[in-house]
PDB file of N, CA and C in Angstrom:
ATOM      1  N   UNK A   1      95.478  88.811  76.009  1.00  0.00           N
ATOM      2  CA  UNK A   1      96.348  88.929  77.150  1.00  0.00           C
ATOM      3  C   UNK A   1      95.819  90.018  78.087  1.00  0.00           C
ATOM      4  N   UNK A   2      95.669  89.702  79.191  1.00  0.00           N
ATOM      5  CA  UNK A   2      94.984  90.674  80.242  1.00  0.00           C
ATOM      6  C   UNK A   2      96.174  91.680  81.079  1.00  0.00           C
ATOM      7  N   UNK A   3      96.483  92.825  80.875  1.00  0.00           N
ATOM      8  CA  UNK A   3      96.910  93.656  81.483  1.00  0.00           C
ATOM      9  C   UNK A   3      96.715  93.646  83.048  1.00  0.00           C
ATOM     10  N   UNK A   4      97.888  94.066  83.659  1.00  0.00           N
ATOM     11  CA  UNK A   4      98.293  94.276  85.290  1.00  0.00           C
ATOM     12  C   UNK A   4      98.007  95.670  85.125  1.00  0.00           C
ATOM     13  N   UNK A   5      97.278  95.611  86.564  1.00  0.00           N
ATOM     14  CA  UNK A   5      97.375  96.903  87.105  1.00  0.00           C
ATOM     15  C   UNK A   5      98.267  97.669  87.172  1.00  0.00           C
ATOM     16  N   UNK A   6      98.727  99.013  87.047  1.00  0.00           N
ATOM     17  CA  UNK A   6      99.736  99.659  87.349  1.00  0.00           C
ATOM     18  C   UNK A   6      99.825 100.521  88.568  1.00  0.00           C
ATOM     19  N   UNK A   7     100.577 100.863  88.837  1.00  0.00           N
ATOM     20  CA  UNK A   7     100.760 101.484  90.388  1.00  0.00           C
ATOM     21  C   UNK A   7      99.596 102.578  91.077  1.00  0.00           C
ATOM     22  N   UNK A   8      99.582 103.401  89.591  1.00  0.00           N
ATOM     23  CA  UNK A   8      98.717 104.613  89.694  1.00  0.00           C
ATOM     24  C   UNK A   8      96.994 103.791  89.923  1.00  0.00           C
ATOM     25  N   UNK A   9      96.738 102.965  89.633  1.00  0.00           N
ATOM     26  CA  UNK A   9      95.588 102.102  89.233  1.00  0.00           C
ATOM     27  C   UNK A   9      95.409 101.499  90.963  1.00  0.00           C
ATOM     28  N   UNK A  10      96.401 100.906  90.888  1.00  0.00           N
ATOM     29  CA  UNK A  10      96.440 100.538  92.731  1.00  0.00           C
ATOM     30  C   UNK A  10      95.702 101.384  93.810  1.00  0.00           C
ATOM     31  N   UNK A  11      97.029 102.508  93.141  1.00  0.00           N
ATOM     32  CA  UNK A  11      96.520 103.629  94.668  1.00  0.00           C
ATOM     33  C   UNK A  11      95.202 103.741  94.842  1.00  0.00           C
ATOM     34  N   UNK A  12      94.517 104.170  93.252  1.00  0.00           N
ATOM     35  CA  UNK A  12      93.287 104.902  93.455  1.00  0.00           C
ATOM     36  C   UNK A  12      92.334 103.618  93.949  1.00  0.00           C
ATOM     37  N   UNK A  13      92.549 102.759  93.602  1.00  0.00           N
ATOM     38  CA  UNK A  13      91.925 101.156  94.364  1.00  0.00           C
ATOM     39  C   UNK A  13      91.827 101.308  95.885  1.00  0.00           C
ATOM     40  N   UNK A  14      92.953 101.302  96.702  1.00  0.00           N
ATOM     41  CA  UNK A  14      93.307 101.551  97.717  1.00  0.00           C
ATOM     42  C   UNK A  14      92.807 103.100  98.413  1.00  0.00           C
ATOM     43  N   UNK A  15      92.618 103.740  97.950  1.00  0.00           N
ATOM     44  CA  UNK A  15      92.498 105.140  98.743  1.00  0.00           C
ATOM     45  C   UNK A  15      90.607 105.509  98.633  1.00  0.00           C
ATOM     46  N   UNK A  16      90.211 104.591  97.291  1.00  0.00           N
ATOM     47  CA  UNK A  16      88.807 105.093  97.353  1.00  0.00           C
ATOM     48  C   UNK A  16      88.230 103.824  98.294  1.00  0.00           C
ATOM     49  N   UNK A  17      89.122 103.149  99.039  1.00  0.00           N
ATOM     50  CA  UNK A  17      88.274 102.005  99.489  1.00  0.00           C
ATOM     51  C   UNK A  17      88.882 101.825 100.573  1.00  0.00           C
ATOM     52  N   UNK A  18      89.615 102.955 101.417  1.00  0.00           N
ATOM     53  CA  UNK A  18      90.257 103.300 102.472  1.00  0.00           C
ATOM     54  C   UNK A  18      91.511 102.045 103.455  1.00  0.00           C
ATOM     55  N   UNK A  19      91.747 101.286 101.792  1.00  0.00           N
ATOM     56  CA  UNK A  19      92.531 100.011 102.041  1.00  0.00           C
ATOM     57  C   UNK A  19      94.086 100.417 102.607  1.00  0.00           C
ATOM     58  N   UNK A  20      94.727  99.903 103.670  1.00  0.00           N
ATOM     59  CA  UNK A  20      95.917  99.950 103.805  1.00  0.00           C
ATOM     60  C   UNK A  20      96.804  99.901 102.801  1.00  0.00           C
ATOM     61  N   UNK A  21      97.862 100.515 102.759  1.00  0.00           N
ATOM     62  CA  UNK A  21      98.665 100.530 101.225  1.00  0.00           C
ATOM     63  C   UNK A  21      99.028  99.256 100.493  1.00  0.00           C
ATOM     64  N   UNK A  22      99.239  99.121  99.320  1.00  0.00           N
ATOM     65  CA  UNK A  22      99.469  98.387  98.546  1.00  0.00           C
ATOM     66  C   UNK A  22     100.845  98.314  97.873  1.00  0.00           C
ATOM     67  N   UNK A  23     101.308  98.933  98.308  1.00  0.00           N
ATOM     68  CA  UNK A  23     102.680  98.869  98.073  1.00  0.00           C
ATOM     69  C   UNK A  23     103.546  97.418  97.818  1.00  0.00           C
ATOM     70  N   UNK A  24     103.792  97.115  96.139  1.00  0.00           N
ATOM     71  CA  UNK A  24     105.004  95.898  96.354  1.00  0.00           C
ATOM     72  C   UNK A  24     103.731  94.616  96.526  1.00  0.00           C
ATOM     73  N   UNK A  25     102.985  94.519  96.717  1.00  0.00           N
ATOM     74  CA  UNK A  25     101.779  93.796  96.415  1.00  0.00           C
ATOM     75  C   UNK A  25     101.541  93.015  95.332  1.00  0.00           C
ATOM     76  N   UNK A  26     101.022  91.832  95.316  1.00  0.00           N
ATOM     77  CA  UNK A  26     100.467  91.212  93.792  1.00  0.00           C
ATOM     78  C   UNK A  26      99.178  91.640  93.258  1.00  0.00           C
ATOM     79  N   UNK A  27      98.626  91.251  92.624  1.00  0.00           N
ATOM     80  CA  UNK A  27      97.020  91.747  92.180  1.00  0.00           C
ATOM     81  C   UNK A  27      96.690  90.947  92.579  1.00  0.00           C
ATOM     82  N   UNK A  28      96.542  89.219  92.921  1.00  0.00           N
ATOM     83  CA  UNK A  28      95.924  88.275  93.676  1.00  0.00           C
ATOM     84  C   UNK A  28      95.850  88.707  95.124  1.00  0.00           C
ATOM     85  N   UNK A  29      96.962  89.491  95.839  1.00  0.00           N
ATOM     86  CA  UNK A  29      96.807  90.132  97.278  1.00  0.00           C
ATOM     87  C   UNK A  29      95.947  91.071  97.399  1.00  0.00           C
ATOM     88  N   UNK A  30      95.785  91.939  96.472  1.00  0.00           N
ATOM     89  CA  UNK A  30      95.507  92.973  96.377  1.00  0.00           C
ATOM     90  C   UNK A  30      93.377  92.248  96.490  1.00  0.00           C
ATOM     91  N   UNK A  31      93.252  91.492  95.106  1.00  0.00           N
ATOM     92  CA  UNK A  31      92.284  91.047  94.969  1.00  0.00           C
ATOM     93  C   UNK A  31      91.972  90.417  96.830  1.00  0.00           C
ATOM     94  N   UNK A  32      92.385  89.954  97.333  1.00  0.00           N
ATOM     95  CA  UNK A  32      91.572  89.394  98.464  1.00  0.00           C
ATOM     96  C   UNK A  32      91.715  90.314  99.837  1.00  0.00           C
ATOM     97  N   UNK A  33      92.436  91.837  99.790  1.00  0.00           N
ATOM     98  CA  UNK A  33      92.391  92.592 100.354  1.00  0.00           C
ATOM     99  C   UNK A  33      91.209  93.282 100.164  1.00  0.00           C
ATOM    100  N   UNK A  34      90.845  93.711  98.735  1.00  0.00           N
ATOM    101  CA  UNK A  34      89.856  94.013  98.868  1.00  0.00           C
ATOM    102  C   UNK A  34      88.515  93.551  98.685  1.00  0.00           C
ATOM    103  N   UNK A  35      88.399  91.881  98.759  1.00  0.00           N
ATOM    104  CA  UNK A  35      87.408  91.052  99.409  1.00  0.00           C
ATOM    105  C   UNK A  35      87.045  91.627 100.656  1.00  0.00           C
ATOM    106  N   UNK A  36      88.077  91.347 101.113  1.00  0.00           N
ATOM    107  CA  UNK A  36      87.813  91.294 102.760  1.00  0.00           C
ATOM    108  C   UNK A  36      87.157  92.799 103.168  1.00  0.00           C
ATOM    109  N   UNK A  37      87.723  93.582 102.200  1.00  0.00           N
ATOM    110  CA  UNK A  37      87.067  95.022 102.848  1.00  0.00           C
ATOM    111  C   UNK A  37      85.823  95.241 102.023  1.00  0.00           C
ATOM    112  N   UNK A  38      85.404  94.360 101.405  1.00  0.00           N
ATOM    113  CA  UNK A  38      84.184  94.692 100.739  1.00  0.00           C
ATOM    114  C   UNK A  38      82.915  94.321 101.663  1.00  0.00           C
ATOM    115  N   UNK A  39      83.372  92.770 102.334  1.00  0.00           N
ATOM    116  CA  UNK A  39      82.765  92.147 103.127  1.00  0.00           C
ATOM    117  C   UNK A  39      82.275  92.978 104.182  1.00  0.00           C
ATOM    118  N   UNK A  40      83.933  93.503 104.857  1.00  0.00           N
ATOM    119  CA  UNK A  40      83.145  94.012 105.783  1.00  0.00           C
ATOM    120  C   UNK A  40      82.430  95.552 105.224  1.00  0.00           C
ATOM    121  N   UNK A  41      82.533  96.135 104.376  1.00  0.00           N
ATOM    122  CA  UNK A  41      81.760  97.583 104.139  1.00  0.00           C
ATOM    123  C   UNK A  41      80.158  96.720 103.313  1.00  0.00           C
ATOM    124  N   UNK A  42      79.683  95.624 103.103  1.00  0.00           N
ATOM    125  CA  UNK A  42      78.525  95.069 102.855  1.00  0.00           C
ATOM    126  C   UNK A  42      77.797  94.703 104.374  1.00  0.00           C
ATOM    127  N   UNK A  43      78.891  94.610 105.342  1.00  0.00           N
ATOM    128  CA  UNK A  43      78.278  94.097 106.717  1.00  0.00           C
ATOM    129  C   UNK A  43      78.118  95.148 107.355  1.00  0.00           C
ATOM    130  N   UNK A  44      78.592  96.961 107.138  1.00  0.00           N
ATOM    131  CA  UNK A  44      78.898  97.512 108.284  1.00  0.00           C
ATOM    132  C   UNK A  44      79.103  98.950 107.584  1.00  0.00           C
ATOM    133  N   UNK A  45      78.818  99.167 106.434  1.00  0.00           N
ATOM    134  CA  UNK A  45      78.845 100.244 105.635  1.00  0.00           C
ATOM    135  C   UNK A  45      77.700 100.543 104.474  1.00  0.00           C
ATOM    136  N   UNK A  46      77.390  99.776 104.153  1.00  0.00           N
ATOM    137  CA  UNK A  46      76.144  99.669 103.120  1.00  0.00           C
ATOM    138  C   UNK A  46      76.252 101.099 102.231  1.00  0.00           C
ATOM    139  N   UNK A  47      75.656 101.968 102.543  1.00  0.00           N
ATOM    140  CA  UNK A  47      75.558 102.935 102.054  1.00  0.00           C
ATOM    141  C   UNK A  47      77.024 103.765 101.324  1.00  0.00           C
ATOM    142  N   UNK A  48      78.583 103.658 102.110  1.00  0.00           N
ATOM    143  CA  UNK A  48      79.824 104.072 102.009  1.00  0.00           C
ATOM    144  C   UNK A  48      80.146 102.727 100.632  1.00  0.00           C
ATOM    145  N   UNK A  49      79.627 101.880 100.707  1.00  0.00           N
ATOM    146  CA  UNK A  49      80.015 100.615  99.785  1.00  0.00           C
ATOM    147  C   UNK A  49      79.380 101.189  98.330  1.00  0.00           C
ATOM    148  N   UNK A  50      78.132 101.725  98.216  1.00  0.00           N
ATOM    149  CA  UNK A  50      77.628 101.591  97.530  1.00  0.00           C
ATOM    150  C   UNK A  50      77.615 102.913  96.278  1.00  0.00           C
ATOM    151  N   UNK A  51      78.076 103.968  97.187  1.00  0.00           N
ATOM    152  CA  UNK A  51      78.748 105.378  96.754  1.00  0.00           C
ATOM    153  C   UNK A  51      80.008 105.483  96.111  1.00  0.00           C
ATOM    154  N   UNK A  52      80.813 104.215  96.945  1.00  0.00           N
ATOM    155  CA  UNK A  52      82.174 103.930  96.203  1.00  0.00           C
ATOM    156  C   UNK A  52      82.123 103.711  94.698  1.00  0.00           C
ATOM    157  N   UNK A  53      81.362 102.290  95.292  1.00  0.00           N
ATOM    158  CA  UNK A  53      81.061 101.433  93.640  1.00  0.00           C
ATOM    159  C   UNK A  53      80.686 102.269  92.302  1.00  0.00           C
ATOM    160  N   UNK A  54      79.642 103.088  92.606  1.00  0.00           N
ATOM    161  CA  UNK A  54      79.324 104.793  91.997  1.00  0.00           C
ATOM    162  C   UNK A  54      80.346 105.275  91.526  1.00  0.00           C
ATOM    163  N   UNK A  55      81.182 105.573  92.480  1.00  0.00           N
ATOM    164  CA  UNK A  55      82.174 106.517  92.006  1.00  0.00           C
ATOM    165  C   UNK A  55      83.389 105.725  91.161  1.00  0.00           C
ATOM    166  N   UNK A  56      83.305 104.551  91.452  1.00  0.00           N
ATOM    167  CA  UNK A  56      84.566 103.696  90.578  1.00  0.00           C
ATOM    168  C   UNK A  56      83.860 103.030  89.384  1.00  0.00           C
ATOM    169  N   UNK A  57      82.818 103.991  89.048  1.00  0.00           N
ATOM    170  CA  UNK A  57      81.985 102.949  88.165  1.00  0.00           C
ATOM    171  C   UNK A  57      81.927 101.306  87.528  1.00  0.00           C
ATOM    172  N   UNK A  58      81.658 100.941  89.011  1.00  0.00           N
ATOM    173  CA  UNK A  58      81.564  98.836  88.633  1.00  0.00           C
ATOM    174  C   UNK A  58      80.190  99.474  88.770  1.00  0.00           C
ATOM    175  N   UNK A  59      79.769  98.479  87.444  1.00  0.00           N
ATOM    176  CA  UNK A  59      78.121  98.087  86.840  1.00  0.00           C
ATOM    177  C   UNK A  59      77.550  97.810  88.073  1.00  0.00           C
ATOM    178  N   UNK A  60      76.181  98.364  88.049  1.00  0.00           N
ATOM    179  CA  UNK A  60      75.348  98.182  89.528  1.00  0.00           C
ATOM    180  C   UNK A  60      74.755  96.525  89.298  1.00  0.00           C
ATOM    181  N   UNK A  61      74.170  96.288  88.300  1.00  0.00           N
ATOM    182  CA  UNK A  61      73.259  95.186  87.560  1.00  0.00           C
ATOM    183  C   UNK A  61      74.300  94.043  88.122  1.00  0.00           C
ATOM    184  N   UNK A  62      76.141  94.383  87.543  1.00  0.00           N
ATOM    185  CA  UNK A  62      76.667  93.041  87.758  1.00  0.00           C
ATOM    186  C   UNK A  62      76.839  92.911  89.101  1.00  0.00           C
ATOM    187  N   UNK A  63      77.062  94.335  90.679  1.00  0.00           N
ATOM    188  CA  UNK A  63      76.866  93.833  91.672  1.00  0.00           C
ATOM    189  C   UNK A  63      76.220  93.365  92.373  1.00  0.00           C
ATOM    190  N   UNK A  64      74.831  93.311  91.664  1.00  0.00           N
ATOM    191  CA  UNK A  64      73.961  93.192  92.005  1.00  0.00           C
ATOM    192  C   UNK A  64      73.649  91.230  91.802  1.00  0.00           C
ATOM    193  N   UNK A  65      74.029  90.979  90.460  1.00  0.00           N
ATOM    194  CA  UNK A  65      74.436  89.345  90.147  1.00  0.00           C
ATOM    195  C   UNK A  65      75.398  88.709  91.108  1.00  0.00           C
ATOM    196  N   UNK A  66      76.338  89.774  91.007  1.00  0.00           N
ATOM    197  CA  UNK A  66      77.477  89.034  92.538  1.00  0.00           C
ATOM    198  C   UNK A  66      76.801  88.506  93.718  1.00  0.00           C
ATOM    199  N   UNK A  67      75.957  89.661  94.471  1.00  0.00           N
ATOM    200  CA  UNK A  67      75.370  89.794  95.535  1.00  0.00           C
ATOM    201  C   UNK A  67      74.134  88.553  95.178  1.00  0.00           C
ATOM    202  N   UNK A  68      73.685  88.201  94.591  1.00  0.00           N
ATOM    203  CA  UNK A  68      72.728  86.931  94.558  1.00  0.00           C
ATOM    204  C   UNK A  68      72.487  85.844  93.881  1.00  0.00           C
ATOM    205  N   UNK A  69      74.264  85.379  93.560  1.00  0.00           N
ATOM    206  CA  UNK A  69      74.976  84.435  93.313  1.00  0.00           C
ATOM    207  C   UNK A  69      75.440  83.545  94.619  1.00  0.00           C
ATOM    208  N   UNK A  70      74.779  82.087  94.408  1.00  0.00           N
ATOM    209  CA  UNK A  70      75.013  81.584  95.754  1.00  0.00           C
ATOM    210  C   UNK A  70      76.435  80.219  94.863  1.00  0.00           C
ATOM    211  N   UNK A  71      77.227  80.570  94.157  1.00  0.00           N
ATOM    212  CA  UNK A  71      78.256  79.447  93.938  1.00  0.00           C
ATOM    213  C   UNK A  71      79.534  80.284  94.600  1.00  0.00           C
ATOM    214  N   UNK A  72      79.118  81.461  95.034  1.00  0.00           N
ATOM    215  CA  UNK A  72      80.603  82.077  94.803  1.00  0.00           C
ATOM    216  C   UNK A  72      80.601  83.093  96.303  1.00  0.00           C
ATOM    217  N   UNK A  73      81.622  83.842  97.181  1.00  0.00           N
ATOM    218  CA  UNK A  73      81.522  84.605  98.257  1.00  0.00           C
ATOM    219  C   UNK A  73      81.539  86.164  97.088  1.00  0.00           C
ATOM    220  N   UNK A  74      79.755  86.417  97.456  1.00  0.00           N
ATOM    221  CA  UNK A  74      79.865  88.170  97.079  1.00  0.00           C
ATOM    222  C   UNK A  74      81.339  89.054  96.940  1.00  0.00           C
ATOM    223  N   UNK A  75      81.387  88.797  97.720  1.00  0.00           N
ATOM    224  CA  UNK A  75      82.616  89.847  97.986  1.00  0.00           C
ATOM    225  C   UNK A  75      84.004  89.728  97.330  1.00  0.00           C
ATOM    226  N   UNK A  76      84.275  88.326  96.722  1.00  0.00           N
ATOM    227  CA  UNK A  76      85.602  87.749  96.224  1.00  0.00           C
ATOM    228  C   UNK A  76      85.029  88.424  94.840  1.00  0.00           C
ATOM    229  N   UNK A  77      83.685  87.898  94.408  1.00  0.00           N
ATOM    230  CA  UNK A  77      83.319  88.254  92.809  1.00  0.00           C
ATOM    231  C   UNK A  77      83.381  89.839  92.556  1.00  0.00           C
ATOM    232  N   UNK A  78      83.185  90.744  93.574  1.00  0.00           N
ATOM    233  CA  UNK A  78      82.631  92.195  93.721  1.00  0.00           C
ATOM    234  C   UNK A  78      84.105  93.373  93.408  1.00  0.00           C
ATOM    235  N   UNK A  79      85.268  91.956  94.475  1.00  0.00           N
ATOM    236  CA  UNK A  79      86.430  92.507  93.933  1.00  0.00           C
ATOM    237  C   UNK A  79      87.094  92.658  92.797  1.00  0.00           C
ATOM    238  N   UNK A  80      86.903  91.213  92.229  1.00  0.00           N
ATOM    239  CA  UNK A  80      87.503  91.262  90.786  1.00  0.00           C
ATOM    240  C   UNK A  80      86.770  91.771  89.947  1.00  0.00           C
ATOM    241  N   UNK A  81      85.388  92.125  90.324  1.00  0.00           N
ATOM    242  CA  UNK A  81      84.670  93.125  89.499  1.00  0.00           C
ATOM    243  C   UNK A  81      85.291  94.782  89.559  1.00  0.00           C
ATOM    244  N   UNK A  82      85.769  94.988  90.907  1.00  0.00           N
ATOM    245  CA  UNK A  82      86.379  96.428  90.841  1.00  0.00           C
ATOM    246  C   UNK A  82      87.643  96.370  90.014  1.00  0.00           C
ATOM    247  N   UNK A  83      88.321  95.153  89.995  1.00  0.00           N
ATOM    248  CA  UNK A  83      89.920  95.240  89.753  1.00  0.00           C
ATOM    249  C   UNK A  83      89.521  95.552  88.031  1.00  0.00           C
ATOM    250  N   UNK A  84      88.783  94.666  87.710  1.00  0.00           N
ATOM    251  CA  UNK A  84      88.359  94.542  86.159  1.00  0.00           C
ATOM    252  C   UNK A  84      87.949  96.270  85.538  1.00  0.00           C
ATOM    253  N   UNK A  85      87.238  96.588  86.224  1.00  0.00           N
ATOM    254  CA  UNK A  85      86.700  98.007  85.606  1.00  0.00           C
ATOM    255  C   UNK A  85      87.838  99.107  85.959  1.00  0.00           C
ATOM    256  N   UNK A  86      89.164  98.732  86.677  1.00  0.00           N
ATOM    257  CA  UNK A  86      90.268  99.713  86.824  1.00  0.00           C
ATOM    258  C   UNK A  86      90.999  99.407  85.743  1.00  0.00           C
ATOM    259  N   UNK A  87      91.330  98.227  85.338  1.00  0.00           N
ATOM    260  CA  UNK A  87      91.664  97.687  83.933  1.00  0.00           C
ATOM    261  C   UNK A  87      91.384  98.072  82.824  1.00  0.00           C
ATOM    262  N   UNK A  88      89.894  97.940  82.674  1.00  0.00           N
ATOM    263  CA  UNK A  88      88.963  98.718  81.581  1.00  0.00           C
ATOM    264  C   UNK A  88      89.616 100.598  81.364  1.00  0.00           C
ATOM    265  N   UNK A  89      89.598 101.001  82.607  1.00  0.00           N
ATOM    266  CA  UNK A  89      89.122 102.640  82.508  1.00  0.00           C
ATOM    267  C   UNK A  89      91.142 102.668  82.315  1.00  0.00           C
ATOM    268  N   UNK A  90      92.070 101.709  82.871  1.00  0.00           N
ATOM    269  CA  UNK A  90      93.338 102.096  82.316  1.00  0.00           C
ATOM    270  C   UNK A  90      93.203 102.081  81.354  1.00  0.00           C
ATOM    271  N   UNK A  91      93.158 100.913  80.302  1.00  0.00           N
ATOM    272  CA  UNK A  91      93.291 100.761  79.004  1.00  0.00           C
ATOM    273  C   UNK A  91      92.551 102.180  78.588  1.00  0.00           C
ATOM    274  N   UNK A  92      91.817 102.291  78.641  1.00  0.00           N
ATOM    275  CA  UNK A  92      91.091 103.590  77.878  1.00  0.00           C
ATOM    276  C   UNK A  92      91.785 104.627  78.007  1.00  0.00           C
ATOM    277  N   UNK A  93      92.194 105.093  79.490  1.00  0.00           N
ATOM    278  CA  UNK A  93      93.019 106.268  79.291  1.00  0.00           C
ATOM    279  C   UNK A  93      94.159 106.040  78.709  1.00  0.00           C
ATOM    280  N   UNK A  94      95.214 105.120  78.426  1.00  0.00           N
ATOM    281  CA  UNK A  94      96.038 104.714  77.791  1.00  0.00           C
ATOM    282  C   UNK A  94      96.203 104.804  76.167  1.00  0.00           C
ATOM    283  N   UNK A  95      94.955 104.286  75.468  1.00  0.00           N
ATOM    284  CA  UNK A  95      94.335 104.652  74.210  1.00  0.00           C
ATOM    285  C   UNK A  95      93.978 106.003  73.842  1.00  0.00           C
ATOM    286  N   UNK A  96      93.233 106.610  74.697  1.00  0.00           N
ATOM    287  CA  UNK A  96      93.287 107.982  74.245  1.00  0.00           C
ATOM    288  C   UNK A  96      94.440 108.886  74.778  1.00  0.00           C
ATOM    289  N   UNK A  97      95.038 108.852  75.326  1.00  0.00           N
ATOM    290  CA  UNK A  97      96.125 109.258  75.655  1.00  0.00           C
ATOM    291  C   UNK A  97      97.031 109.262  74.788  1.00  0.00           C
ATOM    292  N   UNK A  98      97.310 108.241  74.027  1.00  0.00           N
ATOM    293  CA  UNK A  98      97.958 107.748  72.810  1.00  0.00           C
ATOM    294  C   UNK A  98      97.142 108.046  71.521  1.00  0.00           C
ATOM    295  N   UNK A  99      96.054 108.024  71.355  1.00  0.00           N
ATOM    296  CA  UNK A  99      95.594 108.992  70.049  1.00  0.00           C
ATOM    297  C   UNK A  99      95.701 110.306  70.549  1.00  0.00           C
ATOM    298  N   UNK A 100      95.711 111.140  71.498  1.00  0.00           N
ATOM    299  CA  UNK A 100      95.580 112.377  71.638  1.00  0.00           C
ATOM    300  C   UNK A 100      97.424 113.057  71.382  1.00  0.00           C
ATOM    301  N   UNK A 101      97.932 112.302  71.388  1.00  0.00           N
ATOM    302  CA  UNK A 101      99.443 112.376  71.612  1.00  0.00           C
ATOM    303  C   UNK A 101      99.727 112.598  69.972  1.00  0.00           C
ATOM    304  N   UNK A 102      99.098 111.875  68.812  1.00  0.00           N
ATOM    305  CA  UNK A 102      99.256 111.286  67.488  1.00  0.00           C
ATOM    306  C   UNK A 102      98.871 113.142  66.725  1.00  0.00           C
ATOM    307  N   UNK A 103      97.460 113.062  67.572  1.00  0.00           N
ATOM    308  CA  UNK A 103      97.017 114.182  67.011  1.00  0.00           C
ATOM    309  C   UNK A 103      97.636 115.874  67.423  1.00  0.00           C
ATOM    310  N   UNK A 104      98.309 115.788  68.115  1.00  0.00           N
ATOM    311  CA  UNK A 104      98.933 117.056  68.819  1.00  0.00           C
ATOM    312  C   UNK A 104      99.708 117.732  67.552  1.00  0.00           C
ATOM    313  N   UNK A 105      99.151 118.707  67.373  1.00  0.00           N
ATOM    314  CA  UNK A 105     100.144 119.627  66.313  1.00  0.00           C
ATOM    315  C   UNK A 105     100.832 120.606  66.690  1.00  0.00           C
ATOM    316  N   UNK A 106     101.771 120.808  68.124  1.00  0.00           N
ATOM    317  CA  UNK A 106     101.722 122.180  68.757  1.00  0.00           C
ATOM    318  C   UNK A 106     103.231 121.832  68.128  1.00  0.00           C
ATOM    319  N   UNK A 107     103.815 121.438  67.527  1.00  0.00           N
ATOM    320  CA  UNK A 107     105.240 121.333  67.203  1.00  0.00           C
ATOM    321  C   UNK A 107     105.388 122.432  66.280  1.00  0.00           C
TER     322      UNK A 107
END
């Protein structure tokens, strides 16, 4: 079962990718919002696109498969590649968050 984004997961979606808010949003909206702004920061940012991706750590190798994949629009695949690795890095903080919680002896 694949986990939804959560709010906190949104924002940082939205603010590192200078997207209008997301507020009350679906993840399918969300997903083609930030198509569209990928598109245009691949047409008109290159370098700001590519620092992001860095910093939100999506795999370079798989944007790089996106980007020279001709069945699919770059930019639709590039998104659900970002949405996916906010997923990933929730679950993780979620998990350790929750073993770190188990292990706390300050009681």
């Amino acid at each position: 079962m694949e986990k939804k984004l959560n709010n906190y997961t949104k924002d940082l979606i939205v603010n590192s990718l200078e997207l209008d808010s997301a507020d009350g949003i679906s993840e399918r909206e969300l997903e083609k919002m930030l198509a569209n702004r990928v598109a245009f920061l691949l047409a008109n940012q290159l370098e700001f696109f590519f620092a992001t991706m860095y910093r939100m750590d999506v795999s370079e190798p798989k944007i790089q498969e996106a980007l020279s994949a001709q069945d699919e629009k770059p930019s639709l695949k590039i998104a659900q590649l970002i949405i996916q690795r906010q997923k990933e890095k929730q679950a993780s903080r979620r998990k350790y968050r929750s073993e770190s919680d188990f292990f706390d002896d300050s009681f």
